[in-house]
PDB file of N, CA and C in Angstrom:
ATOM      1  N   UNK A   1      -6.598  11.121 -12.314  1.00  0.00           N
ATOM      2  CA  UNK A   1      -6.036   9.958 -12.980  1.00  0.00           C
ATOM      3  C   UNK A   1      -6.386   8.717 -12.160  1.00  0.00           C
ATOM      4  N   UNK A   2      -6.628   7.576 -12.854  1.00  0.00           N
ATOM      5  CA  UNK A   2      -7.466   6.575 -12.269  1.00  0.00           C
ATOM      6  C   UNK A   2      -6.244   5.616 -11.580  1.00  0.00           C
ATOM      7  N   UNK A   3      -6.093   4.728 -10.811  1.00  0.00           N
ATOM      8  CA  UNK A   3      -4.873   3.633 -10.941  1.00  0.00           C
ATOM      9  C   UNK A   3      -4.534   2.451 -12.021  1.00  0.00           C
ATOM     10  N   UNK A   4      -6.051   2.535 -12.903  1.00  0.00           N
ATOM     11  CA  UNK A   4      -5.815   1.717 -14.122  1.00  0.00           C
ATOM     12  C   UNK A   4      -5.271   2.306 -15.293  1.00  0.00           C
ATOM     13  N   UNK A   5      -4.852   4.194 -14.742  1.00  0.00           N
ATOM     14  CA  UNK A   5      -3.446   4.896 -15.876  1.00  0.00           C
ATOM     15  C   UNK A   5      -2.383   4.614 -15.470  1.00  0.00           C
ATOM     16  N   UNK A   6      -1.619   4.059 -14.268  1.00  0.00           N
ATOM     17  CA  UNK A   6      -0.539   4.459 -13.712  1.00  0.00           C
ATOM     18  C   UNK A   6       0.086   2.737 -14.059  1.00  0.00           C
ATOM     19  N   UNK A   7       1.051   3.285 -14.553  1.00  0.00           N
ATOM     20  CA  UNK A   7       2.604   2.073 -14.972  1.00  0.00           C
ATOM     21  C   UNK A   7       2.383   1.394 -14.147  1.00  0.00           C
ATOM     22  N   UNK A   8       2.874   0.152 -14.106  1.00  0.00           N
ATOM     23  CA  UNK A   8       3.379  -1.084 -13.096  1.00  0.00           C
ATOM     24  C   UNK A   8       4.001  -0.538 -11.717  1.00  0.00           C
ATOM     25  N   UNK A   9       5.125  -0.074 -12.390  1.00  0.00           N
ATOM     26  CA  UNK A   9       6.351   0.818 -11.298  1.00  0.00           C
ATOM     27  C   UNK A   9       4.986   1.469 -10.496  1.00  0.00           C
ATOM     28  N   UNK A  10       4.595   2.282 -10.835  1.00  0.00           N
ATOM     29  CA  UNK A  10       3.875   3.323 -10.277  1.00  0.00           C
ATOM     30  C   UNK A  10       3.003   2.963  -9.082  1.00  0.00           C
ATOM     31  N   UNK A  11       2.042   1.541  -9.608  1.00  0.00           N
ATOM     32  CA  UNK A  11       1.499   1.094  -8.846  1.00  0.00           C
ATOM     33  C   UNK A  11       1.913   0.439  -7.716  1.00  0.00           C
ATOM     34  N   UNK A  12       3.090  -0.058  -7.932  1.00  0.00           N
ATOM     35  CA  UNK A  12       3.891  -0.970  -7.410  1.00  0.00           C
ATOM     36  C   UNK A  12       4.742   0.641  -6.089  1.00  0.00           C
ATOM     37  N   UNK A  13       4.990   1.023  -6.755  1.00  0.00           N
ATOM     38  CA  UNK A  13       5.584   2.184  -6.213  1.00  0.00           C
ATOM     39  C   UNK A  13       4.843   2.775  -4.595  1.00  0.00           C
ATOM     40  N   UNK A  14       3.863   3.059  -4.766  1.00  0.00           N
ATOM     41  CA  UNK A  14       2.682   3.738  -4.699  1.00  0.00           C
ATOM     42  C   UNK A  14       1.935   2.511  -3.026  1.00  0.00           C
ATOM     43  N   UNK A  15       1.978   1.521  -3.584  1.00  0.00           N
ATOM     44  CA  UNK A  15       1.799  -0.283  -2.607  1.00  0.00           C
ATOM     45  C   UNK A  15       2.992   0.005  -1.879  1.00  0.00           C
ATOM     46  N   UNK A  16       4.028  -0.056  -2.106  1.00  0.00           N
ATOM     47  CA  UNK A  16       5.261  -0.159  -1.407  1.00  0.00           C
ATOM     48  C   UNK A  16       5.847   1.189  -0.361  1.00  0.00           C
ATOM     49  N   UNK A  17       4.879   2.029  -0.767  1.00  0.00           N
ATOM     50  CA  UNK A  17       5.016   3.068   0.321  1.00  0.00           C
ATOM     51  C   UNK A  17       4.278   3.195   1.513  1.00  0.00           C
ATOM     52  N   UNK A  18       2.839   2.579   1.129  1.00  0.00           N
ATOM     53  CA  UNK A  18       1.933   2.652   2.252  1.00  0.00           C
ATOM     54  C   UNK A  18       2.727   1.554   3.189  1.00  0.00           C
ATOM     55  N   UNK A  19       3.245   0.593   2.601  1.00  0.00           N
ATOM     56  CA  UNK A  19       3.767  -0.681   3.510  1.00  0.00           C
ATOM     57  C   UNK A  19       4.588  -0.519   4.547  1.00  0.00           C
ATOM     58  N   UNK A  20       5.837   0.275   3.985  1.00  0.00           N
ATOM     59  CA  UNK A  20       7.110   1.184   4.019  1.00  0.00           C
ATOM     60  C   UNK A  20       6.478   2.020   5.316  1.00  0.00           C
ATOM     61  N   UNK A  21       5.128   2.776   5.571  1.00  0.00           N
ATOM     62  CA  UNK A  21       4.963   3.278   6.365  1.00  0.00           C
ATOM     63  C   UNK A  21       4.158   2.386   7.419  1.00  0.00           C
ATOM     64  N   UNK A  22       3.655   2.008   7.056  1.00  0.00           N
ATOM     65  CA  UNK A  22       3.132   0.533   8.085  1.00  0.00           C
ATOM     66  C   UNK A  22       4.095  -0.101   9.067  1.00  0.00           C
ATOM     67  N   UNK A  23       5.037  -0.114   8.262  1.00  0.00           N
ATOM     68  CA  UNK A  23       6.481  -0.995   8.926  1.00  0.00           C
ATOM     69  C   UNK A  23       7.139   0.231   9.840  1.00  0.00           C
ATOM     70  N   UNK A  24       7.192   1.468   9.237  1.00  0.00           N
ATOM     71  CA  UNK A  24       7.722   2.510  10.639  1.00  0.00           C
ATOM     72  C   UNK A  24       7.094   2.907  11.749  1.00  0.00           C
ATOM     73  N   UNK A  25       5.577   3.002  11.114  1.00  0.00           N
ATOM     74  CA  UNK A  25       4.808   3.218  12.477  1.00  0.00           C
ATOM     75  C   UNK A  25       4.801   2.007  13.619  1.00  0.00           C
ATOM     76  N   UNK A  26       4.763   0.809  13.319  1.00  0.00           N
ATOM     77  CA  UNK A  26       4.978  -0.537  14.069  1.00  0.00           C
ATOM     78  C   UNK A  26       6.106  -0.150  14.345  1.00  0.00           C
ATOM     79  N   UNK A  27       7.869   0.301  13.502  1.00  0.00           N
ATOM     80  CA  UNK A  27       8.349   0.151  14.331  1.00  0.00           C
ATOM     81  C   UNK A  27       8.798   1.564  15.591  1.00  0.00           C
ATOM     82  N   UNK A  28       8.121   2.009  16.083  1.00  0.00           N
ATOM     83  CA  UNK A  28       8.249   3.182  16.602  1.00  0.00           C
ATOM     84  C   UNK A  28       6.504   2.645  18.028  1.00  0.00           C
ATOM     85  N   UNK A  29       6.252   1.450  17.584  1.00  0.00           N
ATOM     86  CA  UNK A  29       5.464   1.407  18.130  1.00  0.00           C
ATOM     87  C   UNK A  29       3.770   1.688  18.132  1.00  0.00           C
ATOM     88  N   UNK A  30       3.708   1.969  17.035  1.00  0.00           N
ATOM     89  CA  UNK A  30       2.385   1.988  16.596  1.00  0.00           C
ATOM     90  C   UNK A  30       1.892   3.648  17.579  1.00  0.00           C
ATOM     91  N   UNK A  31       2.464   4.217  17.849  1.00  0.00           N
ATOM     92  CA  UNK A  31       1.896   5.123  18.782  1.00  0.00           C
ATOM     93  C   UNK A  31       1.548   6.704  17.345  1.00  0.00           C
ATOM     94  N   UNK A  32       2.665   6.587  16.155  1.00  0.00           N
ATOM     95  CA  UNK A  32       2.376   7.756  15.539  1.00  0.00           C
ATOM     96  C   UNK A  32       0.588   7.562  14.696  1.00  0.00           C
ATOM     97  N   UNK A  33       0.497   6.204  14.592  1.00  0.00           N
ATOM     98  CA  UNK A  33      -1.117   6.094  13.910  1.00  0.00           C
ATOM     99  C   UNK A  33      -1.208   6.900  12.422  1.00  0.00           C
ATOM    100  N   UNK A  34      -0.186   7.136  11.780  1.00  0.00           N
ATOM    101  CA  UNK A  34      -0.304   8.118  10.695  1.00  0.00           C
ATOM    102  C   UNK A  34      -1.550   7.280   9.548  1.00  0.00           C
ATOM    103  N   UNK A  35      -1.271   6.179   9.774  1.00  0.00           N
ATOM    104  CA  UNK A  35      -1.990   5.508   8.616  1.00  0.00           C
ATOM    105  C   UNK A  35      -3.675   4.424   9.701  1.00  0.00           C
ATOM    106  N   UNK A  36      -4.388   5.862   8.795  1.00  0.00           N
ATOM    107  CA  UNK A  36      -5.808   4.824   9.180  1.00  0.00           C
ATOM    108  C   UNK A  36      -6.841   4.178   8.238  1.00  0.00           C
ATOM    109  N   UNK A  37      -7.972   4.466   7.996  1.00  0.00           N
ATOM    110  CA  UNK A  37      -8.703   3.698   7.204  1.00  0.00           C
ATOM    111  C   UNK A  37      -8.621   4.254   5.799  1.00  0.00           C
ATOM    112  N   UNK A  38      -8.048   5.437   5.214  1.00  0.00           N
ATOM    113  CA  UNK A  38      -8.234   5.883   4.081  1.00  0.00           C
ATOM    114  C   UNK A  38      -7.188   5.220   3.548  1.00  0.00           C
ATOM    115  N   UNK A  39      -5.802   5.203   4.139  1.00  0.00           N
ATOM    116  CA  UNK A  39      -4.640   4.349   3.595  1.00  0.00           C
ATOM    117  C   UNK A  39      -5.473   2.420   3.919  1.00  0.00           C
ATOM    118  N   UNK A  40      -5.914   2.113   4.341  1.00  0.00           N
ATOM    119  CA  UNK A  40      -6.078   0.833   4.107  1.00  0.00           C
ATOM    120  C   UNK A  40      -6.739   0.864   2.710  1.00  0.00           C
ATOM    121  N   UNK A  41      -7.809   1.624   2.587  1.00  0.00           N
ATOM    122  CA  UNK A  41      -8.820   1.739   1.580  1.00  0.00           C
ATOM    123  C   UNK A  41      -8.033   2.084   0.463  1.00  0.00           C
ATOM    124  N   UNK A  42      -7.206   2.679   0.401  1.00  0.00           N
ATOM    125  CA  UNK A  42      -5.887   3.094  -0.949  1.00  0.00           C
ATOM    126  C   UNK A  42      -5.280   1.550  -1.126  1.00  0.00           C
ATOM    127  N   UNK A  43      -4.465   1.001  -0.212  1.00  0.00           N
ATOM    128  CA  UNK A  43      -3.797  -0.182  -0.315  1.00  0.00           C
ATOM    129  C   UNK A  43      -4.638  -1.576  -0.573  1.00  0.00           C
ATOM    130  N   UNK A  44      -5.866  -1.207  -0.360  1.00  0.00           N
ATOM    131  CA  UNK A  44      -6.780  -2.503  -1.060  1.00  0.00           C
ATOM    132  C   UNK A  44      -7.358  -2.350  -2.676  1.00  0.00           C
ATOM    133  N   UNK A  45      -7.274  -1.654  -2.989  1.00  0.00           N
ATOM    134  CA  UNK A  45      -7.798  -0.842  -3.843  1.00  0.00           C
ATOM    135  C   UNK A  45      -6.410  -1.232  -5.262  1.00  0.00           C
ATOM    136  N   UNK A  46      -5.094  -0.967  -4.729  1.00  0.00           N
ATOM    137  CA  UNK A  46      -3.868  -0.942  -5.568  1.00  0.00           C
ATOM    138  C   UNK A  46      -3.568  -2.577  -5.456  1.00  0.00           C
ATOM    139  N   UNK A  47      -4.073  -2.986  -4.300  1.00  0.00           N
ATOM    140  CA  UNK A  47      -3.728  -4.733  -4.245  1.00  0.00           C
ATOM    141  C   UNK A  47      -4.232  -5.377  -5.136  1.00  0.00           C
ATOM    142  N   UNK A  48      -5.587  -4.839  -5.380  1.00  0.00           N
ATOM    143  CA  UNK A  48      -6.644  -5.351  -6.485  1.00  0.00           C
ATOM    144  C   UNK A  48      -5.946  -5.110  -7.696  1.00  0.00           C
ATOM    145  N   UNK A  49      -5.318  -4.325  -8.280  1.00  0.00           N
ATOM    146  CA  UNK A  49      -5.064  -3.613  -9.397  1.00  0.00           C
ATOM    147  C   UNK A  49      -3.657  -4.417  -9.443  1.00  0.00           C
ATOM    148  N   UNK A  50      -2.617  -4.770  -8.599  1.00  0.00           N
ATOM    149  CA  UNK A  50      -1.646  -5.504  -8.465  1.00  0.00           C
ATOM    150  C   UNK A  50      -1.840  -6.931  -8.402  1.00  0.00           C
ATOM    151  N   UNK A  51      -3.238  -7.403  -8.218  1.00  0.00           N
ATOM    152  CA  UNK A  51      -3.814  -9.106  -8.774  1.00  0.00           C
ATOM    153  C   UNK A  51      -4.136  -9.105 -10.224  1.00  0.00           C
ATOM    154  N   UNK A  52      -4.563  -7.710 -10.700  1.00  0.00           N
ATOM    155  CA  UNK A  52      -5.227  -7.977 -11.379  1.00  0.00           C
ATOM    156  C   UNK A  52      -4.076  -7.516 -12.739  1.00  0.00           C
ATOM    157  N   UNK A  53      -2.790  -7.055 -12.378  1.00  0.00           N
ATOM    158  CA  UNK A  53      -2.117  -6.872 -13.417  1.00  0.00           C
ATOM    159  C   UNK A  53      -0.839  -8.275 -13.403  1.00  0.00           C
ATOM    160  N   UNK A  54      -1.337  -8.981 -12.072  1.00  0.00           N
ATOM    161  CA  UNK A  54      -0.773 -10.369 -11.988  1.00  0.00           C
ATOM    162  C   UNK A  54       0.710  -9.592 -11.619  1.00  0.00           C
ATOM    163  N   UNK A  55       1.182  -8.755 -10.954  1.00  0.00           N
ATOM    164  CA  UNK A  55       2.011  -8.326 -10.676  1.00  0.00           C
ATOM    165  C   UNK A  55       2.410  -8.667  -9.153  1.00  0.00           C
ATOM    166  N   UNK A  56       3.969  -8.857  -8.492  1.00  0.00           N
ATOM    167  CA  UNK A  56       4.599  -9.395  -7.145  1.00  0.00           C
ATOM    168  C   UNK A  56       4.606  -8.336  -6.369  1.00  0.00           C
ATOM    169  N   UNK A  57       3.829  -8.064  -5.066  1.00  0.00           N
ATOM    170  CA  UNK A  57       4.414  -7.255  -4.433  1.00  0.00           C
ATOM    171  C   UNK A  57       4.065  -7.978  -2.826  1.00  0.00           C
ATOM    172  N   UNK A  58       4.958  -7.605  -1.867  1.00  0.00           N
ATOM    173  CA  UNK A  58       4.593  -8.150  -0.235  1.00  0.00           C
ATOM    174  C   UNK A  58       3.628  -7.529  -0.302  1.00  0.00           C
ATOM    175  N   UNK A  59       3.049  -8.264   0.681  1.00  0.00           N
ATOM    176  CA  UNK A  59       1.339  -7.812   1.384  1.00  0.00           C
ATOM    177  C   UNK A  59       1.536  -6.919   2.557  1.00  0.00           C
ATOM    178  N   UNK A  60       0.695  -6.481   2.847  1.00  0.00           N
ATOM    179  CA  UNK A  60       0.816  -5.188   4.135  1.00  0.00           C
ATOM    180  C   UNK A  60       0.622  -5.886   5.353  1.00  0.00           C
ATOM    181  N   UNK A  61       1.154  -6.101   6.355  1.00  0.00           N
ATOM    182  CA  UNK A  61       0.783  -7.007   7.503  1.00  0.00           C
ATOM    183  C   UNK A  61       0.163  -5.358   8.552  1.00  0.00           C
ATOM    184  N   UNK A  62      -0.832  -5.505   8.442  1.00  0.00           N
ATOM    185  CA  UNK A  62      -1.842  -4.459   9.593  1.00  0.00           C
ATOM    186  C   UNK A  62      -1.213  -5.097  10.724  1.00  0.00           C
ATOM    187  N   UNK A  63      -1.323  -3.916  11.681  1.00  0.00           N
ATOM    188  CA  UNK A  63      -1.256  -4.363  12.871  1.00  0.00           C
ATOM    189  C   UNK A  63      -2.361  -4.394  14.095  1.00  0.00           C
TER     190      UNK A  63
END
């Protein structure tokens, strides 16, 4: 299934988790590294799809 099948929620859903984990690994110190280039490459990918459905979501602050 492509991300141009998946609901708003979904997408939105989906953005807000990779972030969600961005924000624990920073806060724990960046030492667990769970998220590397395949999750960036997912979260740019759904950002696009979240401009492009003109939809609100926070941005991922990388660390």
């Amino acid at each position: 299934m492509s991300i141009a099948n998946l609901s708003d929620e979904s997408v939105l859903r989906l953005y807000s988790s990779i972030r969600e984990q961005v924000t624990a690994d920073r806060s724990h110190g960046g030492l667990h590294r769970l998220l590397g280039d395949t999750a960036k490459q997912r979260a740019d990918v759904l950002r696009e799809e979240i401009e492009r459905r003109r939809l609100q979501a926070d941005r991922i602050e990388w660390s």
